[in-house]
C-alpha atoms as a PDB file:
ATOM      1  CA  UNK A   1     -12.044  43.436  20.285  1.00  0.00           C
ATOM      2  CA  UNK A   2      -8.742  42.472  21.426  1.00  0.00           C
ATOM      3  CA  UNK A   3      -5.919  41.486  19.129  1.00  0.00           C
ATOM      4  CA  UNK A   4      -4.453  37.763  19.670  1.00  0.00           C
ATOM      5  CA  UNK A   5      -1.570  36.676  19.508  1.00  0.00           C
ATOM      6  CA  UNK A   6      -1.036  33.209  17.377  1.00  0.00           C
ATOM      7  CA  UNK A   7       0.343  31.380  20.068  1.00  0.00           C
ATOM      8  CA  UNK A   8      -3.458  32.296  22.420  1.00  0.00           C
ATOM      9  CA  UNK A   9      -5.433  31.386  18.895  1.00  0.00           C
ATOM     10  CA  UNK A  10      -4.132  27.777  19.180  1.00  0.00           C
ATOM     11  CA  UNK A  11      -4.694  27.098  22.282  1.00  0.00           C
ATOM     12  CA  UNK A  12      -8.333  28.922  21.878  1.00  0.00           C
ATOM     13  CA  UNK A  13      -8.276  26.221  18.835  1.00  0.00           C
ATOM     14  CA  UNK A  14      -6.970  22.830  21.304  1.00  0.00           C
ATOM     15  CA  UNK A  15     -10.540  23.731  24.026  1.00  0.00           C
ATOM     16  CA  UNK A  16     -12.493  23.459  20.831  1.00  0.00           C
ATOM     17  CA  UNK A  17     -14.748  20.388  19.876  1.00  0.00           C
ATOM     18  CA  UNK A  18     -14.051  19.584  15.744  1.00  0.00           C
ATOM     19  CA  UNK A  19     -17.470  20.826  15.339  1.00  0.00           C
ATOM     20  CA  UNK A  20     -17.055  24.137  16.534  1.00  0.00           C
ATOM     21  CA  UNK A  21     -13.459  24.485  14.566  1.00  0.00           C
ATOM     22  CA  UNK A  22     -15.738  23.793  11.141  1.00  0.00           C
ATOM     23  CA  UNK A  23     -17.920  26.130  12.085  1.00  0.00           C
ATOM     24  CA  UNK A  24     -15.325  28.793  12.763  1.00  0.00           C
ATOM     25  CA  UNK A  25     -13.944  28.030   9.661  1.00  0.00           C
ATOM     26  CA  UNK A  26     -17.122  27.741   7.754  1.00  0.00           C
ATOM     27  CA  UNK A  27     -17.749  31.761   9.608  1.00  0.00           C
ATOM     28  CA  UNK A  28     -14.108  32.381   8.334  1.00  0.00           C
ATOM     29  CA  UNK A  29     -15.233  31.629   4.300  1.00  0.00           C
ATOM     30  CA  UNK A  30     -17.972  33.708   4.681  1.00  0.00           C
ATOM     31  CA  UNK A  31     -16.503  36.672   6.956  1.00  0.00           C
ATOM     32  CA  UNK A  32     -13.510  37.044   4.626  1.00  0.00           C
ATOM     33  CA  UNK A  33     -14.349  34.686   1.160  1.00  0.00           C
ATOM     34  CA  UNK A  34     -11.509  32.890   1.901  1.00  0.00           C
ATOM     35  CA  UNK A  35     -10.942  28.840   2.656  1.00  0.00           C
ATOM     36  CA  UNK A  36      -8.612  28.976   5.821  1.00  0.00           C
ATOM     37  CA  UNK A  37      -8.379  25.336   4.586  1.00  0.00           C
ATOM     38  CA  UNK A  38      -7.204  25.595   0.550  1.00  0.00           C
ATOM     39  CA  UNK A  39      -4.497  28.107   2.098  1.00  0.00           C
ATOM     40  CA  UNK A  40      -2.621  25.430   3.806  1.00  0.00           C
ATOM     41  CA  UNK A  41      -3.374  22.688   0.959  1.00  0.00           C
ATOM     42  CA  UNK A  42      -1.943  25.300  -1.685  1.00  0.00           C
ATOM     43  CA  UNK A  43       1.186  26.289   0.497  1.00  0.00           C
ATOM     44  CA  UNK A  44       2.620  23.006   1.812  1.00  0.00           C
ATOM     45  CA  UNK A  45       3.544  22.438  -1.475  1.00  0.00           C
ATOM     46  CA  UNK A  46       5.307  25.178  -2.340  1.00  0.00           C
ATOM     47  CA  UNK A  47       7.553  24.817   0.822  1.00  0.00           C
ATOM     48  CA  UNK A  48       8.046  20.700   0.151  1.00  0.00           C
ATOM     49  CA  UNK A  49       9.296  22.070  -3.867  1.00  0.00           C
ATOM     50  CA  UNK A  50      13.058  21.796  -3.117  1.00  0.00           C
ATOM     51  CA  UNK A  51      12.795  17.878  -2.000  1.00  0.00           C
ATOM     52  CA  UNK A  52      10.490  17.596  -4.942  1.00  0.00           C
ATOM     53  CA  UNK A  53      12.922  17.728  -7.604  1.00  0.00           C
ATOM     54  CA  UNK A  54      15.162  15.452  -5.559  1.00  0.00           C
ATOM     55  CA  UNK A  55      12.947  12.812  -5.094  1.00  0.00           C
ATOM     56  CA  UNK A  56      11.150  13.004  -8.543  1.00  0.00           C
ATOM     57  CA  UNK A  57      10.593  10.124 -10.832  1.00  0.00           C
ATOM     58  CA  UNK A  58      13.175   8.646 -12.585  1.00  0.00           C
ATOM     59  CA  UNK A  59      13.255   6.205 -15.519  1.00  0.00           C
ATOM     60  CA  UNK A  60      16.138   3.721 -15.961  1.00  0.00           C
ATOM     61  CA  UNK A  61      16.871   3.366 -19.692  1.00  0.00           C
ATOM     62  CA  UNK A  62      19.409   1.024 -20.758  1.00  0.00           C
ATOM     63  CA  UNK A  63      21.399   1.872 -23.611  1.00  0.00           C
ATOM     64  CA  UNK A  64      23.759  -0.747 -24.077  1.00  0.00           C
ATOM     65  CA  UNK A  65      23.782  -4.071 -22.406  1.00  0.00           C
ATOM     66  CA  UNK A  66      27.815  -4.212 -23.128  1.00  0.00           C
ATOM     67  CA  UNK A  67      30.022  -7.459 -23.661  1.00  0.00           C
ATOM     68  CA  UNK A  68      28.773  -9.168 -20.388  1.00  0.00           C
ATOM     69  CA  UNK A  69      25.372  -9.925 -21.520  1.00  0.00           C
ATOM     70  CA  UNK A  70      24.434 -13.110 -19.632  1.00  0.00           C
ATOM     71  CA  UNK A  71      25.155 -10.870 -16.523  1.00  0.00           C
ATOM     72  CA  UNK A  72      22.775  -7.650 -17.651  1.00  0.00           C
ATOM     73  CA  UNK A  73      20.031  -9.919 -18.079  1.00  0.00           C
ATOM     74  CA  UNK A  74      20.432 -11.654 -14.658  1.00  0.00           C
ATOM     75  CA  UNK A  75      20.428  -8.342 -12.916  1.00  0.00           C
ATOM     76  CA  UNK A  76      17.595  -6.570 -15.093  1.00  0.00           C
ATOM     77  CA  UNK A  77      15.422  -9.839 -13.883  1.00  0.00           C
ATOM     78  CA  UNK A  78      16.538  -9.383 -10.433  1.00  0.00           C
ATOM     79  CA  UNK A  79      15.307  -5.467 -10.622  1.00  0.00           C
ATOM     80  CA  UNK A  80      12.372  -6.103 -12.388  1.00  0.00           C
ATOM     81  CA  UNK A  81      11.521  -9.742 -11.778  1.00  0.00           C
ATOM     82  CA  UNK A  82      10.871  -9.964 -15.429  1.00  0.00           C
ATOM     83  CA  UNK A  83      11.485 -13.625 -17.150  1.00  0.00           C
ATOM     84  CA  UNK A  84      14.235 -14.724 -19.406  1.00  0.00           C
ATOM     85  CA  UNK A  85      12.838 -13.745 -22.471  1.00  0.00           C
ATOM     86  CA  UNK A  86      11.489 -10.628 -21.912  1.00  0.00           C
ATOM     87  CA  UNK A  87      14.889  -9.766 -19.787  1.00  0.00           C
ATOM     88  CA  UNK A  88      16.538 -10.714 -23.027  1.00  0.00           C
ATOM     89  CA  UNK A  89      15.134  -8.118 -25.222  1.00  0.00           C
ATOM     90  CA  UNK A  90      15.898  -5.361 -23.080  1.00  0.00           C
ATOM     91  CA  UNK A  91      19.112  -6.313 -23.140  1.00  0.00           C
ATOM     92  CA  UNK A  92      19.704  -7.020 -26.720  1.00  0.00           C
ATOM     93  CA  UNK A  93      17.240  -3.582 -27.760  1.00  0.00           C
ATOM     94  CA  UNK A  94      17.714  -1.598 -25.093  1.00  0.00           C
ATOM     95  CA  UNK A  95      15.209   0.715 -23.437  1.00  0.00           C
ATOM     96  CA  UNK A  96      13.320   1.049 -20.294  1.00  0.00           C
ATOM     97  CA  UNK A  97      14.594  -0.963 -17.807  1.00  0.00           C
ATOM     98  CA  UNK A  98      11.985   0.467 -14.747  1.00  0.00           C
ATOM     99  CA  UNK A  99       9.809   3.142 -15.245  1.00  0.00           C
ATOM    100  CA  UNK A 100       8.851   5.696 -12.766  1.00  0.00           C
ATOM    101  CA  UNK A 101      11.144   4.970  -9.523  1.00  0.00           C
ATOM    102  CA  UNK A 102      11.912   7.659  -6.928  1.00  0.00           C
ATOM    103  CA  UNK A 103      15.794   8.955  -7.726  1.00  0.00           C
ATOM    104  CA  UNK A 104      17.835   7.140  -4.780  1.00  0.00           C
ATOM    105  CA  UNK A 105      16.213   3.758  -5.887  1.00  0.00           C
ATOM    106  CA  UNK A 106      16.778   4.572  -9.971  1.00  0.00           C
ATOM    107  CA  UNK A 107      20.616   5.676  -8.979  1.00  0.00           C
ATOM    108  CA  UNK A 108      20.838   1.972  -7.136  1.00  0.00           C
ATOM    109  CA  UNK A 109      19.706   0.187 -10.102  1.00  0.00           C
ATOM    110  CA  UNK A 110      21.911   2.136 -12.674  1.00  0.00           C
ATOM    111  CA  UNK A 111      24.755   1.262 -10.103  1.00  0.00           C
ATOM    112  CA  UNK A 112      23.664  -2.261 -10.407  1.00  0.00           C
ATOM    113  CA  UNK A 113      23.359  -1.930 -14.070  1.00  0.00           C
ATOM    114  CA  UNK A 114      27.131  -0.443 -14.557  1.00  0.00           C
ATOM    115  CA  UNK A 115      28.660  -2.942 -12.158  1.00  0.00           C
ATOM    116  CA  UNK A 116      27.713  -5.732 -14.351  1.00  0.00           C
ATOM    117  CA  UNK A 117      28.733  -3.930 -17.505  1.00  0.00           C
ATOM    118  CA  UNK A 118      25.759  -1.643 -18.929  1.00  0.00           C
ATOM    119  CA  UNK A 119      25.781   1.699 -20.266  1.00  0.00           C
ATOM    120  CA  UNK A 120      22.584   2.781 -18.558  1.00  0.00           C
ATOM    121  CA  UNK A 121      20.885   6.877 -17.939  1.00  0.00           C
ATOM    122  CA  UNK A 122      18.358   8.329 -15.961  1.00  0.00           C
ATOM    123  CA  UNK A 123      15.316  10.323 -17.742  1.00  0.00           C
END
């Protein structure tokens, strides 16, 4: 049996119906015990890892609302769309301002946060 090259295996793969590409892969589990599928789940993430981190999760925890109060609260019910009272006590105890957010949108609302007069930090 000839060798092929990837380049003539996917165009061999673009003449085939989707039924006949299951069933080559369903021949490929059993030929070699191996899911030509789970190998592409399992390695896209490994290459994506690097943006990952950048774009993780952030939590914005306010740790002092500063002397300009009245102006803390109006932005942290701007970001959150909280109401007065409940803007309030994050201001006056601190903590989590907005849980959760990717990392460009947490660094906007700590920039927010400082402008108006906050001590603020990502977790």
């Amino acid at each position: 049996m000839a060798k092929f090259t990837k380049d003539e295996f996917i165009s061999g793969l673009k003449e085939m119906t989707l039924l006949e590409i299951k069933e080559l892969v369903d021949a490929m589990k059993e030929e070699f015990g191996v899911d030509p599928s789970a190998v592409a789940v399992a390695a896209a993430p490994a290459a994506g890892d690097a943006g990952a981190q950048e774009d993780a999760a952030k939590t914005v925890v306010l740790k002092d609302c500063g002397a300009s109060k009245i102006n803390v609260i109006k932005v942290i019910r701007e970001i959150t769309g909280l109401g007065l009272v409940e803007a309030k006590a994050i201001a006056d105890n601190g903590g989590n301002v907005k849980e959760n957010v990717p990392a460009a949108e947490a660094d906007e609302i700590k920039a927010k946060l400082e402008e108006a007069g906050a001590t603020v930090e990502l977790a």
